[in-house]
C-alpha atoms as a PDB file:
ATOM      1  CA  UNK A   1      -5.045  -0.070 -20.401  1.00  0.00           C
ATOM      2  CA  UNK A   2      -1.495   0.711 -18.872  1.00  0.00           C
ATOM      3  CA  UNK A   3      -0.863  -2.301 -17.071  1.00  0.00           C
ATOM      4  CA  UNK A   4      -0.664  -5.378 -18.113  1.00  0.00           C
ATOM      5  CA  UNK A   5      -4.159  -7.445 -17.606  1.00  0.00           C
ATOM      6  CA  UNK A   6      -2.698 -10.181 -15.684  1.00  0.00           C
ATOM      7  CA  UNK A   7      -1.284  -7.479 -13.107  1.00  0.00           C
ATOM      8  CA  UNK A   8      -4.804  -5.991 -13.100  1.00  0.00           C
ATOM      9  CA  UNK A   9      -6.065  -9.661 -12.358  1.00  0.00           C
ATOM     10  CA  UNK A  10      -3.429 -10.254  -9.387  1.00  0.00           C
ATOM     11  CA  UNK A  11      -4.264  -7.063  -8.326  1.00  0.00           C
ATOM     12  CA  UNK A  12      -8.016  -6.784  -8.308  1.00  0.00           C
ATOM     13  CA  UNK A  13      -7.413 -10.606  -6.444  1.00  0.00           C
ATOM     14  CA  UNK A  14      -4.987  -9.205  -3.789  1.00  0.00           C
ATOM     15  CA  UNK A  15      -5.909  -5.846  -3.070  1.00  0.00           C
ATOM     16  CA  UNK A  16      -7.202  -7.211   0.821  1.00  0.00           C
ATOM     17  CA  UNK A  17      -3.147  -6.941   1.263  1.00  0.00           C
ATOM     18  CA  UNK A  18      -3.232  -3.545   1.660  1.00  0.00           C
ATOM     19  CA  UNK A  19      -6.319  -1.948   1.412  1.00  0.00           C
ATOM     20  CA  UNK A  20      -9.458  -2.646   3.954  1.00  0.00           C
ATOM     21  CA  UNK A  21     -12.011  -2.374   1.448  1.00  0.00           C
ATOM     22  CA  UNK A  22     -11.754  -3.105  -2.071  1.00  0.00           C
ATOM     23  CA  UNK A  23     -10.832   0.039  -4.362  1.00  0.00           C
ATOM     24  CA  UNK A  24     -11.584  -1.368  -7.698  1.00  0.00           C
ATOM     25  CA  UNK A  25     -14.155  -4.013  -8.877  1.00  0.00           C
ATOM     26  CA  UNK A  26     -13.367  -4.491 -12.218  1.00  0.00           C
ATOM     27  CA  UNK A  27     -10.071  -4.865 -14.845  1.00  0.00           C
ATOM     28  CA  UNK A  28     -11.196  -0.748 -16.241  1.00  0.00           C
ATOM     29  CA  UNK A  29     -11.421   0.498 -12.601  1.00  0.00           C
ATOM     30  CA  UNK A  30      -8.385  -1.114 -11.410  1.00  0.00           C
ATOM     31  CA  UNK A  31      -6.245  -0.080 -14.405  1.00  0.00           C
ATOM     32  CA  UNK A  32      -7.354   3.748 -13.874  1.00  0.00           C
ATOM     33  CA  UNK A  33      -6.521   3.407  -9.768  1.00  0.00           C
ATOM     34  CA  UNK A  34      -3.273   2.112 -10.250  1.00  0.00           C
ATOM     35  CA  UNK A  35      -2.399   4.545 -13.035  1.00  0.00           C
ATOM     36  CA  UNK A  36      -3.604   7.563 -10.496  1.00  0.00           C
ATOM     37  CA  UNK A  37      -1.173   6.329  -7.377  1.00  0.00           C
ATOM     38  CA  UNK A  38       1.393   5.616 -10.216  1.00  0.00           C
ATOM     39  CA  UNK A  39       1.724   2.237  -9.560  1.00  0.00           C
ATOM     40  CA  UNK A  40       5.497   0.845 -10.294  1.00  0.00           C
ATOM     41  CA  UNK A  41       6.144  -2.254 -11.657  1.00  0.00           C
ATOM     42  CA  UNK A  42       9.541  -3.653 -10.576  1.00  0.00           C
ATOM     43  CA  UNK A  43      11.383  -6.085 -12.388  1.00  0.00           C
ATOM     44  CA  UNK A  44      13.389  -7.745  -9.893  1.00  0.00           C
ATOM     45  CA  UNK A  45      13.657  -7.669  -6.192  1.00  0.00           C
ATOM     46  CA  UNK A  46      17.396  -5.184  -6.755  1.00  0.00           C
ATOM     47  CA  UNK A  47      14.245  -2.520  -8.248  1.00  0.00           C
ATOM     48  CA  UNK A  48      12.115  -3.076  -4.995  1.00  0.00           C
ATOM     49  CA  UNK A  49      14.483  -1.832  -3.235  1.00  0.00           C
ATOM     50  CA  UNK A  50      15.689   0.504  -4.633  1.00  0.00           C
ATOM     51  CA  UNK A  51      12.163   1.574  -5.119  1.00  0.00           C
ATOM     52  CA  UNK A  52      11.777   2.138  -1.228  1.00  0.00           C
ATOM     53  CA  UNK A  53      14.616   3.401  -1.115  1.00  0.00           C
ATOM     54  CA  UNK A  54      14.707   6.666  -3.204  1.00  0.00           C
ATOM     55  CA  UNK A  55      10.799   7.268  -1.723  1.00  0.00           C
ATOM     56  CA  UNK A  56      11.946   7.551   2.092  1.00  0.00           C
ATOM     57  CA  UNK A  57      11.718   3.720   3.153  1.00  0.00           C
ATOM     58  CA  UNK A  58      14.180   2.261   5.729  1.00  0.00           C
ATOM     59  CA  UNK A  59      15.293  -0.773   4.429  1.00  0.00           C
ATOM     60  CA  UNK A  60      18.157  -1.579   6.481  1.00  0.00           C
ATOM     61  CA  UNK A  61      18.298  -4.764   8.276  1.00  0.00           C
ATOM     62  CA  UNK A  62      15.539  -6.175   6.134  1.00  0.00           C
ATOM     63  CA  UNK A  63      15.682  -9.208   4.389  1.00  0.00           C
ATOM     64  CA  UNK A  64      14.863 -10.007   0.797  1.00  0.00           C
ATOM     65  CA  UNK A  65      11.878 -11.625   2.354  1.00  0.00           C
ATOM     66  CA  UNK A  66      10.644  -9.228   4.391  1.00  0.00           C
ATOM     67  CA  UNK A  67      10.812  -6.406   1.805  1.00  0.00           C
ATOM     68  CA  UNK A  68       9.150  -8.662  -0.483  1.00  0.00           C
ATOM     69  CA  UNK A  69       5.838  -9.342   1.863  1.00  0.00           C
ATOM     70  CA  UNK A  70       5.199  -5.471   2.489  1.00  0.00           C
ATOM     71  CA  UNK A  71       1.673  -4.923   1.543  1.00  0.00           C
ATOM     72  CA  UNK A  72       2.119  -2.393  -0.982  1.00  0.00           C
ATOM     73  CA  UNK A  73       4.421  -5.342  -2.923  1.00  0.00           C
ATOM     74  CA  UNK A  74       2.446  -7.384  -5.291  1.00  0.00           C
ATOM     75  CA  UNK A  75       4.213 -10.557  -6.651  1.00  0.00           C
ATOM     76  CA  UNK A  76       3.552 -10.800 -10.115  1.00  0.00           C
ATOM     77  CA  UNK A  77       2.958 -13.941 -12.094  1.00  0.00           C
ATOM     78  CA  UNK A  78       5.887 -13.019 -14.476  1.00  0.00           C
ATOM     79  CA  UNK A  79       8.129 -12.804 -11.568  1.00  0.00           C
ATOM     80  CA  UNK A  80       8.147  -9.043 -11.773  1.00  0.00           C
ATOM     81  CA  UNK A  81       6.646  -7.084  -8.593  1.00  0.00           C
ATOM     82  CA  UNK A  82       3.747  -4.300  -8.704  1.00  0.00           C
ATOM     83  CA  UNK A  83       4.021  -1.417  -5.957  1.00  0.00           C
ATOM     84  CA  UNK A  84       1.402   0.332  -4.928  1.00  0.00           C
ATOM     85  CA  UNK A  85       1.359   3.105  -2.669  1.00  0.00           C
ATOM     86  CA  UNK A  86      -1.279   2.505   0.247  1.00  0.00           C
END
């Protein structure tokens, strides 16, 4: 697995955020989807942004908050932040 299996947990148990229907059932399935959309895993909020930033996203005038609840940010229970691209 490349990703941690607590990120694969949050994942599988988020992935409503951003996607309609679920694109992985199980830890295997959502360890090989993330690894195919290269999936990012920030550390802090300073990567998020910057993150967005050097792939096209307008983040000016955002808050911290708002950039944050985008649905292709997953909160992390470490405190570090999984990005997925939609």
């Amino acid at each position: 697995m490349n990703y941690k299996k607590e990120y694969l947990e949050t994942f599988l148990k988020h992935q409503g955020q951003l996607f309609d229907e679920p694109v992985a059932q199980t830890l295997e399935e959502a360890d090989e989807f993330l690894d195919e959309c290269m999936a990012f895993v920030a550390s802090n909020y300073r990567q998020v942004k910057q993150y967005f930033e050097e792939n096209g996203g307008d983040t000016a005038g955002m808050s911290k908050e708002e950039l944050l609840a985008q649905a292709e940010v997953f909160a992390m229970p470490d405190g570090k932040y999984l990005i997925v691209e939609g």
